[in-house]
Protein backbone atom coordinates (compact mmCIF):
# COMPACT_ATOMS: atom_id res chain seq x y z
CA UNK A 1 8.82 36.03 32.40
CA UNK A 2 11.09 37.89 29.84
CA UNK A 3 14.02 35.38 30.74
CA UNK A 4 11.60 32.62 29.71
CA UNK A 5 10.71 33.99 26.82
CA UNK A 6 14.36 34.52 25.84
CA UNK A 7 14.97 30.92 26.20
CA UNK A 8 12.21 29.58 24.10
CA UNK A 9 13.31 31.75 21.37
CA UNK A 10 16.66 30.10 21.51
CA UNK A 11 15.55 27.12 22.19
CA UNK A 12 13.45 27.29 19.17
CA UNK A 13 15.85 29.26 16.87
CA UNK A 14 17.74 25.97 17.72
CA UNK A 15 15.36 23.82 16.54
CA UNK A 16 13.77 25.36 12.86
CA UNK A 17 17.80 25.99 12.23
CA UNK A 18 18.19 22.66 10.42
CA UNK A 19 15.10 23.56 8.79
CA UNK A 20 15.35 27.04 7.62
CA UNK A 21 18.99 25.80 6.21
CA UNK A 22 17.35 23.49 4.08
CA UNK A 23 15.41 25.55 2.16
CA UNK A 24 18.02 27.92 1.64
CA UNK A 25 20.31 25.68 0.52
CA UNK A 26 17.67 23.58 -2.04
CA UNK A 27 19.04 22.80 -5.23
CA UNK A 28 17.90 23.73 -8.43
CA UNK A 29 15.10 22.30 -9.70
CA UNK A 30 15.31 20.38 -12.84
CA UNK A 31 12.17 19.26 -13.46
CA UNK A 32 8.33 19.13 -12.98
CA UNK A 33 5.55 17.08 -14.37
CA UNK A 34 1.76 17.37 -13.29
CA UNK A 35 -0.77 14.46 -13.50
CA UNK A 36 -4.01 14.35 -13.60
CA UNK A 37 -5.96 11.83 -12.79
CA UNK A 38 -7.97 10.29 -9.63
CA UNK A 39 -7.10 10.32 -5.54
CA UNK A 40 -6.97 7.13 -4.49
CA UNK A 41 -6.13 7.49 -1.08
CA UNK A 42 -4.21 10.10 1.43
CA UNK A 43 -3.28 8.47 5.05
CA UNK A 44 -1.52 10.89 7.35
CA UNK A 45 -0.86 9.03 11.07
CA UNK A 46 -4.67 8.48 11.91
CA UNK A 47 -5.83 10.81 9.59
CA UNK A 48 -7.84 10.09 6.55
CA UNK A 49 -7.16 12.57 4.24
CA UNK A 50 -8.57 11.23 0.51
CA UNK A 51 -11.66 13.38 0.75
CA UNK A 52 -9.68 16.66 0.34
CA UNK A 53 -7.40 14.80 -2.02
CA UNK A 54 -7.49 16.63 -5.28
CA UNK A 55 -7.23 15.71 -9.12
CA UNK A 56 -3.76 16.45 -9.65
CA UNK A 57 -0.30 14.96 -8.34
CA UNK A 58 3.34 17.22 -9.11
CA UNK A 59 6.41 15.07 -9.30
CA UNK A 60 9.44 17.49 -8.82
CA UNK A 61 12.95 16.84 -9.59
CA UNK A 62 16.06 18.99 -8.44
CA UNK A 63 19.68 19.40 -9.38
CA UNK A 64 20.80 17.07 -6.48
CA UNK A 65 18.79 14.00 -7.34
CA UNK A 66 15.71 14.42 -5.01
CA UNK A 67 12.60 13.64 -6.34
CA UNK A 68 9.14 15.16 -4.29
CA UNK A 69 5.81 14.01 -5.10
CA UNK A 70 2.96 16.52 -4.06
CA UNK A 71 0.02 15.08 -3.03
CA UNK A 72 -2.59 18.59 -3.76
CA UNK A 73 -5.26 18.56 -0.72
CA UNK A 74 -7.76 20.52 0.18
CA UNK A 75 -7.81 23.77 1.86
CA UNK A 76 -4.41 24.66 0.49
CA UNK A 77 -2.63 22.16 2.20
CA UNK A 78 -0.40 19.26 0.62
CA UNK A 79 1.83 16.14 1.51
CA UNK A 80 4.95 15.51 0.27
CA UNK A 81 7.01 12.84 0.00
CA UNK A 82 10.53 13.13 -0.85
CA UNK A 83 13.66 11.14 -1.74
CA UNK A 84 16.15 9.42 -3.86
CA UNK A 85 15.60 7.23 -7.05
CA UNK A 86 16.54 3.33 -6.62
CA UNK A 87 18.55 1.48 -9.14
CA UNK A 88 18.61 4.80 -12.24
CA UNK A 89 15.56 3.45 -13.39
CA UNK A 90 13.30 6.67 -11.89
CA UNK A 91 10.31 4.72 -11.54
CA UNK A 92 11.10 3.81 -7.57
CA UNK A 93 12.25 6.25 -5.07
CA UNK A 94 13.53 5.81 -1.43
CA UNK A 95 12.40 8.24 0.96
CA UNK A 96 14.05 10.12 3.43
CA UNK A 97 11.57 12.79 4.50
CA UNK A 98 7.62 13.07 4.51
CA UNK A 99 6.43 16.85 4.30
CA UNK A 100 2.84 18.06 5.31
CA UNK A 101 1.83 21.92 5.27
CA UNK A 102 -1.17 22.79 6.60
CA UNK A 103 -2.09 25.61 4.13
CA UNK A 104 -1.40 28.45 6.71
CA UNK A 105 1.04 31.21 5.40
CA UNK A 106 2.03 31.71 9.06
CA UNK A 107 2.80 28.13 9.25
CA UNK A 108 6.50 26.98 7.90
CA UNK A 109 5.60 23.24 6.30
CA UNK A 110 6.04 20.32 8.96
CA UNK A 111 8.88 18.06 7.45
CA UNK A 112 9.93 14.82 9.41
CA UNK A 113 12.85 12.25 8.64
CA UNK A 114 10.91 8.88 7.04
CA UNK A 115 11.75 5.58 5.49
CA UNK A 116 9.60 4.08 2.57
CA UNK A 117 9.27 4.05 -0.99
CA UNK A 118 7.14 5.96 -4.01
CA UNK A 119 6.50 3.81 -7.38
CA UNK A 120 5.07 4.88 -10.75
CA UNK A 121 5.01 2.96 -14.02
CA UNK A 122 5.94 4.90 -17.12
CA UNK A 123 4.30 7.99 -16.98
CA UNK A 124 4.30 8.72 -20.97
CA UNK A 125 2.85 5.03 -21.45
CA UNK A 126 -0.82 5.69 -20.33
CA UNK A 127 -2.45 5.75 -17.13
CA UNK A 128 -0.54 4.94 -13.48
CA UNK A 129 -0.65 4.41 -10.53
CA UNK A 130 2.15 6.40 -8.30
CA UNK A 131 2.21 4.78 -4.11
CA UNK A 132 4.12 6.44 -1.49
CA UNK A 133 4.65 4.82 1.76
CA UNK A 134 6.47 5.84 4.58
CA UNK A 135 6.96 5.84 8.35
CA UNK A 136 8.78 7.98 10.78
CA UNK A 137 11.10 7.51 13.43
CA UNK A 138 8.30 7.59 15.78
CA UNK A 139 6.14 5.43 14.03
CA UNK A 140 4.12 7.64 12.16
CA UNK A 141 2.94 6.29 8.85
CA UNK A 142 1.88 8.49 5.87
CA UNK A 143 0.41 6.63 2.89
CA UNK A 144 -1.00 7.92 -0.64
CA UNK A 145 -2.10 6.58 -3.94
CA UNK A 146 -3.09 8.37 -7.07
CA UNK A 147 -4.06 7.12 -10.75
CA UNK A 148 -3.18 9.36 -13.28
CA UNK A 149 -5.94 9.83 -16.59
CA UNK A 150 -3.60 8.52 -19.48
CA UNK A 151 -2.92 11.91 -20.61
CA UNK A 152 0.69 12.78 -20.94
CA UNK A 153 1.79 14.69 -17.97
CA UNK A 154 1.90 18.48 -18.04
CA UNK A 155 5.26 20.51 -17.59
């Protein structure tokens, strides 16, 4: 029994290494704007999750280029989706990551390579509408949409 247990530790040291490596390497962050507005929609898998969806959306911005968007749920928990702008403009973002934490202190946050895009107009210029979509390598999709109130975002 202890041998077994030995092994699973290893075997899952192995596997949160990548993870645990990535947060303590994160870069800087540069940046972070608030919106306020309404929840259009949160799709996790199967999962509808726009009734928990709150009033608020963070866009974050760090040293290295990433950009996360922060989709504020209920129950402490929140969706993330994470990646690199397109093209300089900063309005259209490739993703290469979707992360989901269940609002559990015990819990580290779920993260999970993906492909797909988040869009916002010009935040400054009035109300938007920022979309994230993205799928992982297993075929999980993750979806979310949120209109922001026309106020100027908060810092």
């Amino acid at each position: 029994m202890r041998k077994t247990t030995v092994i699973g530790g290893l075997a899952l040291a192995f596997l949160l290494s990548p993870v645990l490596a990535t947060a303590a390497e994160r870069p800087a962050l540069v940046g972070f704007q608030a919106l306020e507005g309404q929840c259009l929609e949160v799709v996790a898998g199967k999962d509808d999750l726009t009734a928990g969806c709150g009033s608020k959306v963070g866009i974050m911005r760090y040293a290295d280029g990433r950009t996360g968007f922060y989709f504020l749920l209920a129950k402490d928990r929140m969706l993330t989706f994470s990646g690199f702008a397109r093209g300089g403009d900063r309005s259209t973002y490739a993703l290469d990551r979707v992360i989901y934490n269940d609002g559990t202190s015990a819990t580290a946050p779920m993260a999970a390579p993906a492909s797909g895009a988040c869009s916002h107009g010009d935040i400054a210029k009035g109300p938007v509408t920022v979309r994230c979509k993205g799928r992982t390598p297993r075929g999980v999709e993750f979806s979310a949409t949120f209109r922001s109130n026309g106020k100027p975002p908060k810092q």
